[in-house]
Protein backbone atom coordinates (compact mmCIF):
# COMPACT_ATOMS: atom_id res chain seq x y z
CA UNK A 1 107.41 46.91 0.49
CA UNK A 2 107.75 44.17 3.07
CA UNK A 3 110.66 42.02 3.00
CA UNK A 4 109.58 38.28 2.50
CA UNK A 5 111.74 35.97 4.55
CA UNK A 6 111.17 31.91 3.75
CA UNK A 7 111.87 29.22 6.13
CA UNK A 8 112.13 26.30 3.62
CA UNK A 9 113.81 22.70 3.57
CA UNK A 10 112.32 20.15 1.78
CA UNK A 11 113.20 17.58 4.72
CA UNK A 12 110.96 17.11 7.62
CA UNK A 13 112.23 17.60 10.95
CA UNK A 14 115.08 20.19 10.48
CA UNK A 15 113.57 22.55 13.26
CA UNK A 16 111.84 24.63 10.74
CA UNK A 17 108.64 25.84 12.44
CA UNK A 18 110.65 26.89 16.08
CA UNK A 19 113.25 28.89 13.79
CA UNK A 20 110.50 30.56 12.15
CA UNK A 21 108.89 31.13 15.20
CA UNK A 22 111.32 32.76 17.20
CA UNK A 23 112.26 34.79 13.80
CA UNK A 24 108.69 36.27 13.82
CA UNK A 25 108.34 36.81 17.42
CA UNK A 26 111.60 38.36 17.81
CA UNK A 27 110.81 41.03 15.28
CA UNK A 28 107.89 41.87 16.91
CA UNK A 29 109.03 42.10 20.11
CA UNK A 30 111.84 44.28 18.50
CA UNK A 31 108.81 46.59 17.25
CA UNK A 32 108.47 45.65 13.61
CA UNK A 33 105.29 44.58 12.25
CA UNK A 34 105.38 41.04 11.33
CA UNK A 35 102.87 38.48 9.34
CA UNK A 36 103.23 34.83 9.76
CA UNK A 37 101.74 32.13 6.79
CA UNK A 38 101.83 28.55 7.12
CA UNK A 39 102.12 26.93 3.87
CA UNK A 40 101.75 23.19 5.03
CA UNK A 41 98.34 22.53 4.19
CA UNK A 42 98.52 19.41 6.23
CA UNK A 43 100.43 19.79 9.72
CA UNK A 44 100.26 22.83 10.17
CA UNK A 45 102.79 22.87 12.69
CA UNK A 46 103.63 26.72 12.87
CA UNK A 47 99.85 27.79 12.72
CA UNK A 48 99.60 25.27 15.72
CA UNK A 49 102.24 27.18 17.21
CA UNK A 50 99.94 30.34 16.84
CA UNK A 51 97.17 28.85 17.94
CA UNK A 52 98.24 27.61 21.52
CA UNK A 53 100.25 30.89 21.95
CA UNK A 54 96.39 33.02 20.89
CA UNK A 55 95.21 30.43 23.61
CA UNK A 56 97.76 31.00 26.43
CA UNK A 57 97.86 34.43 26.06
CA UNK A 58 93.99 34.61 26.79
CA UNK A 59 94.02 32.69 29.27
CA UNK A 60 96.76 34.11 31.49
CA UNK A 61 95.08 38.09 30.47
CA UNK A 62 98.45 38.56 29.28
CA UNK A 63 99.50 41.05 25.56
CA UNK A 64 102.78 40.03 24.77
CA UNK A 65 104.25 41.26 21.27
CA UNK A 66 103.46 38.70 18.71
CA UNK A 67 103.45 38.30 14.59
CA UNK A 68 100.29 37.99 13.29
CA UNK A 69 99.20 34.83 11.81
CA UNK A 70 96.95 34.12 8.63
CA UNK A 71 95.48 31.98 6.75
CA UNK A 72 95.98 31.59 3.13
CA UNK A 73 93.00 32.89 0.97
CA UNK A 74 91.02 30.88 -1.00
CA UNK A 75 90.85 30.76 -5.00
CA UNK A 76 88.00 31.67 -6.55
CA UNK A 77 87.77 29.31 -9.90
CA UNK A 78 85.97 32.72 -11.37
CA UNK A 79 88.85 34.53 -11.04
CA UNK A 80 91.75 32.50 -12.24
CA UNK A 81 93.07 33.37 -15.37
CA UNK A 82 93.13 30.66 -18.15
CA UNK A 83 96.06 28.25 -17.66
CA UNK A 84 96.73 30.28 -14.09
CA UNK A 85 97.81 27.93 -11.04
CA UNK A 86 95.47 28.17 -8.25
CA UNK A 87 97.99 27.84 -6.02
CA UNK A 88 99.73 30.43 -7.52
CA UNK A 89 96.94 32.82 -7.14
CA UNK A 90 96.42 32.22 -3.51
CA UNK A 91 100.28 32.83 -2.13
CA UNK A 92 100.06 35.67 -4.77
CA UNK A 93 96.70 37.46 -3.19
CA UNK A 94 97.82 36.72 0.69
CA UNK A 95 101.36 38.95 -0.69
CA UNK A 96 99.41 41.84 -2.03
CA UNK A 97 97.05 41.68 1.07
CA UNK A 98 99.81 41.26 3.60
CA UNK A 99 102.53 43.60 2.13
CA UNK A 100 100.89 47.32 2.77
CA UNK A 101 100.40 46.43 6.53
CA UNK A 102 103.59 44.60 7.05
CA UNK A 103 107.58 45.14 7.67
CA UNK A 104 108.10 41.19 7.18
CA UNK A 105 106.51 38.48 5.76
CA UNK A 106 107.37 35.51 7.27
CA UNK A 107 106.70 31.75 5.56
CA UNK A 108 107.40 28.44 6.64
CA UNK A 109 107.24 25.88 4.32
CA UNK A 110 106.49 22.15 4.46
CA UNK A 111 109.00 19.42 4.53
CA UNK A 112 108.35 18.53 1.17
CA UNK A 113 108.07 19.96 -2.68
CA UNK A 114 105.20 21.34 -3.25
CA UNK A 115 104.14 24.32 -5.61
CA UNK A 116 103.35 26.29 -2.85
CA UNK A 117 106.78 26.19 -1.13
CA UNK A 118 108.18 26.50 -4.91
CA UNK A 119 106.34 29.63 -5.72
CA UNK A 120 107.24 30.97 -1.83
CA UNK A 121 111.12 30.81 -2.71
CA UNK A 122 110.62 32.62 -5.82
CA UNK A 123 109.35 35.70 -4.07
CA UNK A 124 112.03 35.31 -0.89
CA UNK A 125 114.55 38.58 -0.33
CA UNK A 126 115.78 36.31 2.59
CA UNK A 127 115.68 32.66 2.21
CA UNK A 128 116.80 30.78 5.72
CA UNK A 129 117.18 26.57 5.39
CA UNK A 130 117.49 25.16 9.07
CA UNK A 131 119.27 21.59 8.68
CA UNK A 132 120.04 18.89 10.59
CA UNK A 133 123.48 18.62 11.31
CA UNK A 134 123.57 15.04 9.47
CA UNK A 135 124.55 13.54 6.05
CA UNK A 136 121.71 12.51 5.76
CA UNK A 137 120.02 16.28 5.43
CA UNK A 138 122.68 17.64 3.67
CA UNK A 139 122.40 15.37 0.62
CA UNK A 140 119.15 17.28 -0.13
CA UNK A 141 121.55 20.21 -0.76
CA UNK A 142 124.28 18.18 -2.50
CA UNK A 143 125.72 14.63 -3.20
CA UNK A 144 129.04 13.70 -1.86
CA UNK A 145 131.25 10.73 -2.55
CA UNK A 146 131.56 7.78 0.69
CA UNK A 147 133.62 9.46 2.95
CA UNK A 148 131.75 12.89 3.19
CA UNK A 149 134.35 14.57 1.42
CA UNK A 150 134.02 15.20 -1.93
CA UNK A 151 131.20 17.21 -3.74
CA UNK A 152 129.62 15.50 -6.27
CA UNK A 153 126.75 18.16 -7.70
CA UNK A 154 124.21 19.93 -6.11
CA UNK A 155 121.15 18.25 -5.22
CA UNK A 156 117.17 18.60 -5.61
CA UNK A 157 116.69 21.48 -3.09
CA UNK A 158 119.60 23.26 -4.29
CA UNK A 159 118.95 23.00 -8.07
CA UNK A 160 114.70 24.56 -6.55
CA UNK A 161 116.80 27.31 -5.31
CA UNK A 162 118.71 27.92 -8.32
CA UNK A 163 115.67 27.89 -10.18
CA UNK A 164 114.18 30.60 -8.05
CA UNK A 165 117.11 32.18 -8.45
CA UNK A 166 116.25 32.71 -12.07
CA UNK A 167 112.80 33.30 -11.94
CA UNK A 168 113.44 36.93 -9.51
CA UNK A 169 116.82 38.23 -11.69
CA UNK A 170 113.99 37.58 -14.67
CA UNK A 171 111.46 39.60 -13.06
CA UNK A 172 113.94 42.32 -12.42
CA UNK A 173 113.75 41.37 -8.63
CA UNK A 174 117.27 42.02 -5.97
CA UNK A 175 119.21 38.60 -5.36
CA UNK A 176 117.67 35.74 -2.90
CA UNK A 177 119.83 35.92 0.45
CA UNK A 178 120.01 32.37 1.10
CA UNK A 179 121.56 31.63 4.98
CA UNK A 180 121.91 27.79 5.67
CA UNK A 181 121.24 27.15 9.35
CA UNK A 182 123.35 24.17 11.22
CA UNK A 183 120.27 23.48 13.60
CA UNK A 184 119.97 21.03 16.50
CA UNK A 185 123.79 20.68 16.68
CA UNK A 186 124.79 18.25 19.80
CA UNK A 187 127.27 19.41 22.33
CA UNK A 188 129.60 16.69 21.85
CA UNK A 189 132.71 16.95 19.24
CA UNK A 190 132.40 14.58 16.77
CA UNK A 191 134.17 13.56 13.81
CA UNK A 192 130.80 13.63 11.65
CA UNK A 193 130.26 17.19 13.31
CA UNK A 194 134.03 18.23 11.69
CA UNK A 195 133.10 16.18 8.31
CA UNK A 196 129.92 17.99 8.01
CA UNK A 197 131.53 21.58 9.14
CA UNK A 198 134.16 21.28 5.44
CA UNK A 199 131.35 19.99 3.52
CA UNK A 200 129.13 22.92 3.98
CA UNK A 201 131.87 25.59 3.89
CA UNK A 202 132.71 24.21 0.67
CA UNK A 203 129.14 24.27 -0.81
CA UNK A 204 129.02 27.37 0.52
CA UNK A 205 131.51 29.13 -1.99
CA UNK A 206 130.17 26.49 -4.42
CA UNK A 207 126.62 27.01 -5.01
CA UNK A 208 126.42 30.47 -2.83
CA UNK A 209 125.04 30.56 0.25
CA UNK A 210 125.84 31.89 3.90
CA UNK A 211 126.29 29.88 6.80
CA UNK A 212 125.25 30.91 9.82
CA UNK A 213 124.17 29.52 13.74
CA UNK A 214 121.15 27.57 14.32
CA UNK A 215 119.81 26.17 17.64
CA UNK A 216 121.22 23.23 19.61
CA UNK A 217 119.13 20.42 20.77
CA UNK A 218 117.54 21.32 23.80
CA UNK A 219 114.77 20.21 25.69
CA UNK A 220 113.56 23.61 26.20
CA UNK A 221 112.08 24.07 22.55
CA UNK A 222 109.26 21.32 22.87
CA UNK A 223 108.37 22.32 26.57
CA UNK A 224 107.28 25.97 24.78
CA UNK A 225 105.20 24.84 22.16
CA UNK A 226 102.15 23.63 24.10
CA UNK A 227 101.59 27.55 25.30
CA UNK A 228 102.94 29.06 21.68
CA UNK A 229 106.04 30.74 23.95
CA UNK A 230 109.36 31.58 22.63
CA UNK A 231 112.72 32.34 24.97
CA UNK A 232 111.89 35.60 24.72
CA UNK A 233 108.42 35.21 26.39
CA UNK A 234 109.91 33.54 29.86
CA UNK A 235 110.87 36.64 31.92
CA UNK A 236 107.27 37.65 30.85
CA UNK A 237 105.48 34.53 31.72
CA UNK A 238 107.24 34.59 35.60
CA UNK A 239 110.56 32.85 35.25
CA UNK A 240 112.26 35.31 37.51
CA UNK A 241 115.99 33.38 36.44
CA UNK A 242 116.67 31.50 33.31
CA UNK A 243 119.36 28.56 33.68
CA UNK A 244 122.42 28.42 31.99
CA UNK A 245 120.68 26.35 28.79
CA UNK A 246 118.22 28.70 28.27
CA UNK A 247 120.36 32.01 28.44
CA UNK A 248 122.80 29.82 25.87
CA UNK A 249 119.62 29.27 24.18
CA UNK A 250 118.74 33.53 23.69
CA UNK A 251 122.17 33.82 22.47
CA UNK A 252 121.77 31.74 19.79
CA UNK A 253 118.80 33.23 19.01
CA UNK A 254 120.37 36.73 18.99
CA UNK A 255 123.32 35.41 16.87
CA UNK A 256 120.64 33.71 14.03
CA UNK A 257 118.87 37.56 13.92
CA UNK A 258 122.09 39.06 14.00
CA UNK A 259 123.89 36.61 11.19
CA UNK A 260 120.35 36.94 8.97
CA UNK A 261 121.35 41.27 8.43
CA UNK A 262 117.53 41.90 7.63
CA UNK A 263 116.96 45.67 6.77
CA UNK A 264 116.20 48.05 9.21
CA UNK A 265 116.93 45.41 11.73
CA UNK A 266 119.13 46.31 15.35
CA UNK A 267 119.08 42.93 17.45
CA UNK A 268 117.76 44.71 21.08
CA UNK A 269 117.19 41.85 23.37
């Protein structure tokens, strides 16, 4: 069985496709075999990702250990069940196809509800929500009173991944290992950066979730998109020397695979 990790926020902008992309190419440059789906129908930002890396790749003659990206299958109205969700039965049918020929199943979802990314948390063993390290993204987790420091009740996202919660102990499924990620943190200490630090330890223990290291802002992340590259990719593509950002950068990288104790996983890079 391949274990089905979910990249999911329902906020746009919390770094979700680059976590999921290192994630997947990491694996598979660590040797597992790794399939990549793209659940925003619209932007398509992480099969864009896939795209320009298939593109690069070719054009440079270079084979350079990647997940494998697909599509998500089409429903066939002749098939559905009566009362069945279509978009049920297409995440449903890309699982059974994927899992036999896979060690992960990675799945970013969009910045927004949709049943897609709804149905894609039910079936998560690892759930991994990137956020902004802001107020602002953390009230899609939970409410707090005006000065940041008091928990009011969990919020909309939270109370989706409660649900899904329910739905795999129902179905007899292991419990959803959800890891919060404080992405794009700046450099500087702030007192916002200390406010938000208690708020999410506390909702931690509260609504149960681990915490672990995202990425900091860094300029580095949108130069790589353009050729699909990761960190990883650069001693491969001829930087003979990383700077002191980017070597900062792989460590981070190595801490999130590290912090997100997948099975069968030994960080080697």
């Amino acid at each position: 069985m391949a274990h089905i990790i979910v990249v999911g926020n329902e906020k746009g902008g919390a770094g979700k496709s680059t976590v999921s992309m290192h994630v997947a190419t990491a694996l598979a440059r660590m040797g597992h075999r790794v399939a990549v789906l793209d659940l925003d129908m619209r932007q398509r930002t992480l099969g864009r990702y896939m795209d320009n890396r298939r593109r690069y790749l070719t054009a440079e003659a270079l084979d350079l250990p990647s997940p494998e990206f697909h599509e998500l299958p089409d429903a066939d109205p002749s098939r559905l069940q009566p009362g069945e969700n279509p978009y049920d039965h297409r995440i449903s049918k890309a699982i059974a196809t994927l899992e036999p020929q896979a060690d992960f199943i990675l799945i970013d979802c969009p910045g927004s509800h949709t049943r897609l990314s709804q149905v894609a948390h039910s079936l998560a063993d690892t759930l991994v929500t990137p956020m902004n390290d802001s107020f602002v993204d953390f009230d899609l987790l939970a409410h707090v009173d005006n000065d940041g420091e008091k928990i009011l009740g969990p919020s909309v996202y939270a109370e989706m991944v409660w649900s899904a919660r329910q739905l795999r102990a129902q179905a007899g499924l292991k419990p959803l290992d959800w890891i919060v990620l404080r992405n794009r943190l700046g450099a500087q200490a702030m007192i916002n950066k200390m406010k938000m630090e208690a708020a999410i330890t506390r909702l931690s223990k509260r609504i149960g979730f681990r915490i672990a290291p995202g990425f900091s802002e860094r300029v580095i992340f949108r130069e790589l998109f353009p050729r699909g590259l990761t960190l990883l990719d650069l001693p491969d593509v001829g930087v003979k020397q990383l700077n002191i950002s980017n070597v900062a950068a792989r460590q981070e990288l190595r801490d999130l695979i590290s912090a997100l104790k997948l099975p069968g996983v030994e960080v080697t890079f």
